[in-house]
N, C-alpha and C. Protein backbone atom coordinates (compact mmCIF):
# COMPACT_ATOMS: atom_id res chain seq x y z
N UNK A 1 0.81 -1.18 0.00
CA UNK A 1 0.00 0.00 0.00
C UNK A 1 0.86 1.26 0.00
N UNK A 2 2.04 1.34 0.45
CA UNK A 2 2.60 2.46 0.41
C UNK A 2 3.28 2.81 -0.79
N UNK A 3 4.01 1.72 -1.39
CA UNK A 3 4.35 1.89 -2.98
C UNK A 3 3.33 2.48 -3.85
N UNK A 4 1.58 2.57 -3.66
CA UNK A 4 1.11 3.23 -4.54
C UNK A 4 0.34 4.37 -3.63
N UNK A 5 0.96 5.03 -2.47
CA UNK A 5 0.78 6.09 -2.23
C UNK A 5 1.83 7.10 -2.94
N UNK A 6 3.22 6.22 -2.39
CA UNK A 6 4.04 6.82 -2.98
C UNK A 6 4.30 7.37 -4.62
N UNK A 7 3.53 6.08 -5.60
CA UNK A 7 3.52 6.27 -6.66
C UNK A 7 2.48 7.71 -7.32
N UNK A 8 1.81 7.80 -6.09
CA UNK A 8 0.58 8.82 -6.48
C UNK A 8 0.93 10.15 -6.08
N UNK A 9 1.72 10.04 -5.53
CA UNK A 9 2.50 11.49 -4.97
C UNK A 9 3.20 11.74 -5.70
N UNK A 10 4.35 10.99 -6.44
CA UNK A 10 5.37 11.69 -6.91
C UNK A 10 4.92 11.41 -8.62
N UNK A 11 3.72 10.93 -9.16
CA UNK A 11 3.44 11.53 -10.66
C UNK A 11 3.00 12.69 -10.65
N UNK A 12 3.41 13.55 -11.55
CA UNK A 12 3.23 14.66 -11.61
C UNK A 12 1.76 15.09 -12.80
N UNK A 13 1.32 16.35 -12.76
CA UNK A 13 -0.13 16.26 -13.15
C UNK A 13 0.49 16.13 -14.57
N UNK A 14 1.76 16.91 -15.06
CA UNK A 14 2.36 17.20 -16.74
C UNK A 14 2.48 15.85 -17.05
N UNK A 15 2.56 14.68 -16.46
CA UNK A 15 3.03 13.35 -16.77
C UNK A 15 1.56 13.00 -17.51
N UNK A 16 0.86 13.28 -16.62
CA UNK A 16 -0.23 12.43 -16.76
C UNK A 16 -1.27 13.53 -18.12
N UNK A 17 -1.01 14.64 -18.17
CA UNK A 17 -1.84 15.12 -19.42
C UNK A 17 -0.84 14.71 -20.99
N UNK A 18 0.72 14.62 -20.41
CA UNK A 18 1.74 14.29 -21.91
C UNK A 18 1.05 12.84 -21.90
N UNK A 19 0.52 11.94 -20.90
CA UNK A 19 0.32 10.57 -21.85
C UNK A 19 -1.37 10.69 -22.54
N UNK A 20 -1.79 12.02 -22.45
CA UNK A 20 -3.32 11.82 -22.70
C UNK A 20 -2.84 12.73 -24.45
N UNK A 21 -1.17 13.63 -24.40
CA UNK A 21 -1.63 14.05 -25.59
C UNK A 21 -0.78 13.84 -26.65
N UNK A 22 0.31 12.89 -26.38
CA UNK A 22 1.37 12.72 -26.72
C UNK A 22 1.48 12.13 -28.19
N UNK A 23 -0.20 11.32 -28.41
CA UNK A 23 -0.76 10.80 -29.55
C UNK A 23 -0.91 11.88 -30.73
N UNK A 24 -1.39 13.11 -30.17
CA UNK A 24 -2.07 14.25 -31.24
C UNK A 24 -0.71 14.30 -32.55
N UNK A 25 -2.05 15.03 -33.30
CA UNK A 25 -1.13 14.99 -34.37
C UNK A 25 0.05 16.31 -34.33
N UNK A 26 0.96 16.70 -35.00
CA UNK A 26 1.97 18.15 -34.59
C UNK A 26 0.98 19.45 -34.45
N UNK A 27 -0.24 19.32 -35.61
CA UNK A 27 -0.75 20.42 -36.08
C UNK A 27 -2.03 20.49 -35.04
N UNK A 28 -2.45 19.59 -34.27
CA UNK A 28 -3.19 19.91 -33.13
C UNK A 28 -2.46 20.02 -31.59
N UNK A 29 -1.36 19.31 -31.72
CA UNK A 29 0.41 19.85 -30.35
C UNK A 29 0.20 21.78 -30.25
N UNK A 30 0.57 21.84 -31.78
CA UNK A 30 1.23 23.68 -31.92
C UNK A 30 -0.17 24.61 -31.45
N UNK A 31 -1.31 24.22 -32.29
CA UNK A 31 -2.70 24.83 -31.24
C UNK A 31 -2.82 24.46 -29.51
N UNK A 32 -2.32 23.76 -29.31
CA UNK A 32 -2.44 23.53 -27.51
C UNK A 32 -1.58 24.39 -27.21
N UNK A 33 -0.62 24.90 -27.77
CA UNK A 33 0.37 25.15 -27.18
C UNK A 33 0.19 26.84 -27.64
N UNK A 34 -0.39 26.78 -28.54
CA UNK A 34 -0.65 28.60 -28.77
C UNK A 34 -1.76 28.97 -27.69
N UNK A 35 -2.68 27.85 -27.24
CA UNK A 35 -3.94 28.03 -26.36
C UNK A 35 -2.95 28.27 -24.98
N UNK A 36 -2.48 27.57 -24.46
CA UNK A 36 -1.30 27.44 -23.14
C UNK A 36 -0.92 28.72 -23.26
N UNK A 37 0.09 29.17 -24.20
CA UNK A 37 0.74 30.56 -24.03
C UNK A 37 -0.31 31.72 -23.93
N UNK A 38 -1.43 31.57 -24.44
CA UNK A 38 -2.19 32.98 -24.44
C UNK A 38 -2.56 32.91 -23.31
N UNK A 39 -3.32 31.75 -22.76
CA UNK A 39 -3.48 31.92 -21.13
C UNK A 39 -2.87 32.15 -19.81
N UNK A 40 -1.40 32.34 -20.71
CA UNK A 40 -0.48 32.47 -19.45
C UNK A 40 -0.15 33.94 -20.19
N UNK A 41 -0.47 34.90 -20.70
CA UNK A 41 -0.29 36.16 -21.19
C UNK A 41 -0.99 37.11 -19.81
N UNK A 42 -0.41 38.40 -19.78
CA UNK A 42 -0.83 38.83 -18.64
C UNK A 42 -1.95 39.63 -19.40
N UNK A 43 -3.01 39.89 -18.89
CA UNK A 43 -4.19 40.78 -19.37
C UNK A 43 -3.91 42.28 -19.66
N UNK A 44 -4.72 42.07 -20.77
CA UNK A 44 -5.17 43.45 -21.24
C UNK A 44 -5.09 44.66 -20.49
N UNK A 45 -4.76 45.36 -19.44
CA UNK A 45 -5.29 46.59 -18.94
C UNK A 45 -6.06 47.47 -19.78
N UNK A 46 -7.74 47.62 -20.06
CA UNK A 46 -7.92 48.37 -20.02
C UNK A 46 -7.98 49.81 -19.18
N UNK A 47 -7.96 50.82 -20.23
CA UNK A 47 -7.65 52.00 -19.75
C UNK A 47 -8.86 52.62 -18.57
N UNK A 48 -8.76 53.36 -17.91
CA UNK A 48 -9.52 53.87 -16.81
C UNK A 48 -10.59 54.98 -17.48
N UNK A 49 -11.83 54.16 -17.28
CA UNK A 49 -13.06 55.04 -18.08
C UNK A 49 -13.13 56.47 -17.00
N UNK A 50 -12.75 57.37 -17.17
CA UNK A 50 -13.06 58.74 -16.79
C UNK A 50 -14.44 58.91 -16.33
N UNK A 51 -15.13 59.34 -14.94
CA UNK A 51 -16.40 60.06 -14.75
C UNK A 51 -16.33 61.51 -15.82
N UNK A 52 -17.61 61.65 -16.62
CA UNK A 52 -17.57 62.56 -17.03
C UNK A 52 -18.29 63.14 -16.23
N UNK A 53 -18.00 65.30 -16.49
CA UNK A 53 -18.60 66.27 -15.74
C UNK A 53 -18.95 67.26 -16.91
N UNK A 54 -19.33 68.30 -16.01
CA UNK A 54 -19.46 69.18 -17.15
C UNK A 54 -19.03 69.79 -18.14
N UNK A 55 -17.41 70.21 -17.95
CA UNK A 55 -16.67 70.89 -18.20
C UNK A 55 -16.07 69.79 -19.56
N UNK A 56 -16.36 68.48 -19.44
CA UNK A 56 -16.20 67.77 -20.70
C UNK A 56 -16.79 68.27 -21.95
N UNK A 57 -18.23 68.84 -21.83
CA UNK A 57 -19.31 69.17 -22.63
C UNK A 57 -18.58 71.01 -23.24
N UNK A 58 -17.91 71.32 -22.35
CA UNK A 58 -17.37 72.86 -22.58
C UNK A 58 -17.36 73.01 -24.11
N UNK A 59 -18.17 73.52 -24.77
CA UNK A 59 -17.56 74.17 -26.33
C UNK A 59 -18.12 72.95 -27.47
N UNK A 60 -18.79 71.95 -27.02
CA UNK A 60 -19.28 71.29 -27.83
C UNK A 60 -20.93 71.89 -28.83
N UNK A 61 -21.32 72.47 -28.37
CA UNK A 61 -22.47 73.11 -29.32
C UNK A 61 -22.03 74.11 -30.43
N UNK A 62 -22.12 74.51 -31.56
CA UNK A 62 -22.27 75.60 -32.28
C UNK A 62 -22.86 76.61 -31.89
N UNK A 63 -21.99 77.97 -32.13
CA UNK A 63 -22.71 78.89 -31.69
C UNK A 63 -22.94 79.82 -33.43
N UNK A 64 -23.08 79.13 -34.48
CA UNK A 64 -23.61 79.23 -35.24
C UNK A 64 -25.13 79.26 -35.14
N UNK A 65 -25.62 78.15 -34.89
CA UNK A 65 -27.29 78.00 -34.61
C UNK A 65 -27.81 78.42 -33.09
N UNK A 66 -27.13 79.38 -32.60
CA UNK A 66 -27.68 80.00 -31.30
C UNK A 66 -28.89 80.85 -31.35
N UNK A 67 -30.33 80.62 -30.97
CA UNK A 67 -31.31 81.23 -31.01
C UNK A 67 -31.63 81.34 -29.26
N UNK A 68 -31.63 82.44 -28.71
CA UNK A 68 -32.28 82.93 -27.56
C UNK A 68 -33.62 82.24 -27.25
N UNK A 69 -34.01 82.08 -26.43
CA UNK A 69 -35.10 81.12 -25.23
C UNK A 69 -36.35 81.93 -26.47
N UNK A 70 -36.92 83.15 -26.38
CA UNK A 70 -38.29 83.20 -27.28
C UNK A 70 -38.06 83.05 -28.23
N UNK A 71 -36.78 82.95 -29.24
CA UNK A 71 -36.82 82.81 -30.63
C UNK A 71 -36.88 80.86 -30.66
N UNK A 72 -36.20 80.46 -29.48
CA UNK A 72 -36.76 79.02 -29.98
C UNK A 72 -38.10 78.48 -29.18
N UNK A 73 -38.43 79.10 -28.53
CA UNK A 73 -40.22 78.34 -28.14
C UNK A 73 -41.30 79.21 -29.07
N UNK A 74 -40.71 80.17 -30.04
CA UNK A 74 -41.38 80.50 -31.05
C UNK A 74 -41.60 79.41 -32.03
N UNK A 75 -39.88 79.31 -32.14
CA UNK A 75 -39.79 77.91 -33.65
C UNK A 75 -40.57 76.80 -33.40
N UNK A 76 -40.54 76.40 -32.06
CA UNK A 76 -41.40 75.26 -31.53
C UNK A 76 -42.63 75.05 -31.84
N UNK A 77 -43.12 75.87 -31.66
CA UNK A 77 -44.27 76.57 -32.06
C UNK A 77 -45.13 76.50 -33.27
N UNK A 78 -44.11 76.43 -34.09
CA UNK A 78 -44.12 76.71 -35.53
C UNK A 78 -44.40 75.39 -36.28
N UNK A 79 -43.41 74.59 -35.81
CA UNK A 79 -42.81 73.80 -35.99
C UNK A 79 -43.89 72.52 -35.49
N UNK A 80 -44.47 72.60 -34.83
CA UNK A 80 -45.19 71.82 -33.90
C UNK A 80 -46.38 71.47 -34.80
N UNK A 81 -46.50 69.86 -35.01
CA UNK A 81 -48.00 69.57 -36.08
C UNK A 81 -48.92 69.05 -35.19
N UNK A 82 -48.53 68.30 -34.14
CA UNK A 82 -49.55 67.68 -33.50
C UNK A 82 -51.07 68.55 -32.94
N UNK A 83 -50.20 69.59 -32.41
CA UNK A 83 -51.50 70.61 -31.40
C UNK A 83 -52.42 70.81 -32.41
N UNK A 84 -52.04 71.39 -33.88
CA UNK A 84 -53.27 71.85 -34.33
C UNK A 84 -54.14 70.63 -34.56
N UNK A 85 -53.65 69.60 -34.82
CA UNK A 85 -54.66 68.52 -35.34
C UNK A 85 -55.20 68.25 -34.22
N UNK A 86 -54.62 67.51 -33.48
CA UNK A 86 -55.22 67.17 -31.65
C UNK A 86 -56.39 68.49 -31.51
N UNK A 87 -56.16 69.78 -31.62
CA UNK A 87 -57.36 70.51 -31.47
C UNK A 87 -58.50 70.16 -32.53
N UNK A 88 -58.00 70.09 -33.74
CA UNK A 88 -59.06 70.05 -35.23
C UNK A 88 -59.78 68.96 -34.45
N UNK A 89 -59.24 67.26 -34.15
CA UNK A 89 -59.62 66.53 -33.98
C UNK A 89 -60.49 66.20 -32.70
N UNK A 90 -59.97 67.26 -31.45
CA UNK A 90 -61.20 67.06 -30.39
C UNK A 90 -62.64 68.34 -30.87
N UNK A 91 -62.25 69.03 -31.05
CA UNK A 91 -63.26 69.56 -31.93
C UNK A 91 -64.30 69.06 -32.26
N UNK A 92 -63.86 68.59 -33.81
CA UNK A 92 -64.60 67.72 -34.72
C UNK A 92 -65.63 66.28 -33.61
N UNK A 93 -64.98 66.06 -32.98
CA UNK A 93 -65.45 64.76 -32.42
C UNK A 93 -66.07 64.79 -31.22
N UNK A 94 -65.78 66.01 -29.89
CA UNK A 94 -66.36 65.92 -29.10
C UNK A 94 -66.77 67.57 -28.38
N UNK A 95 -67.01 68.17 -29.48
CA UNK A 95 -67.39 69.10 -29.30
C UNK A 95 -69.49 68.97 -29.01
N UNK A 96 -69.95 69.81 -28.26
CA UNK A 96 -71.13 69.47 -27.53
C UNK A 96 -72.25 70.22 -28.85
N UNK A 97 -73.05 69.49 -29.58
CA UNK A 97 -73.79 70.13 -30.64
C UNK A 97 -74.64 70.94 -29.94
């Protein structure tokens, strides 16, 4: 009993995966072995995503298309299709004959 304690201690785990691969062919060896090295590659560091604040946003708008607060809830205004129909349409439909 102690000869195959002993025997179980001192095989090593590399012994025992070289007799599981020792068969493969070269061209499936060189893929194990490109798989092995990448996993022993140290990781990627990605870079440190920044909290953004305000001062990121600084200077990003055009001040080409700058219209003052009544010149754009005018355009809005203007611009806007739904209200008139939504009115045409409660109107038309539930207005009291």
């Amino acid at each position: 009993m102690e000869g195959t304690v002993k025997r179980r201690t001192t095989r090593r785990p590399i012994t025992h995966y070289w007799g599981m691969l020792k068969d493969l062919d070269d061209s499936q060896k060189l893929q194990l072995i490109t798989m092995l090295a990448e996993s022993v590659k140290p990781a990627k560091m990605e870079p440190k995503k920044k909290k953004l604040d305000a001062c990121d946003y600084a200077g990003i708008w055009s001040d080409e298309e700058y219209m003052d607060a009544d010149e754009l809830v005018d355009h809005l205004n203007e611009v806007r299709h739904s209200k008139s129909h939504r009115r045409e349409f409660w109107d038309k439909f539930f207005s009291e004959p």
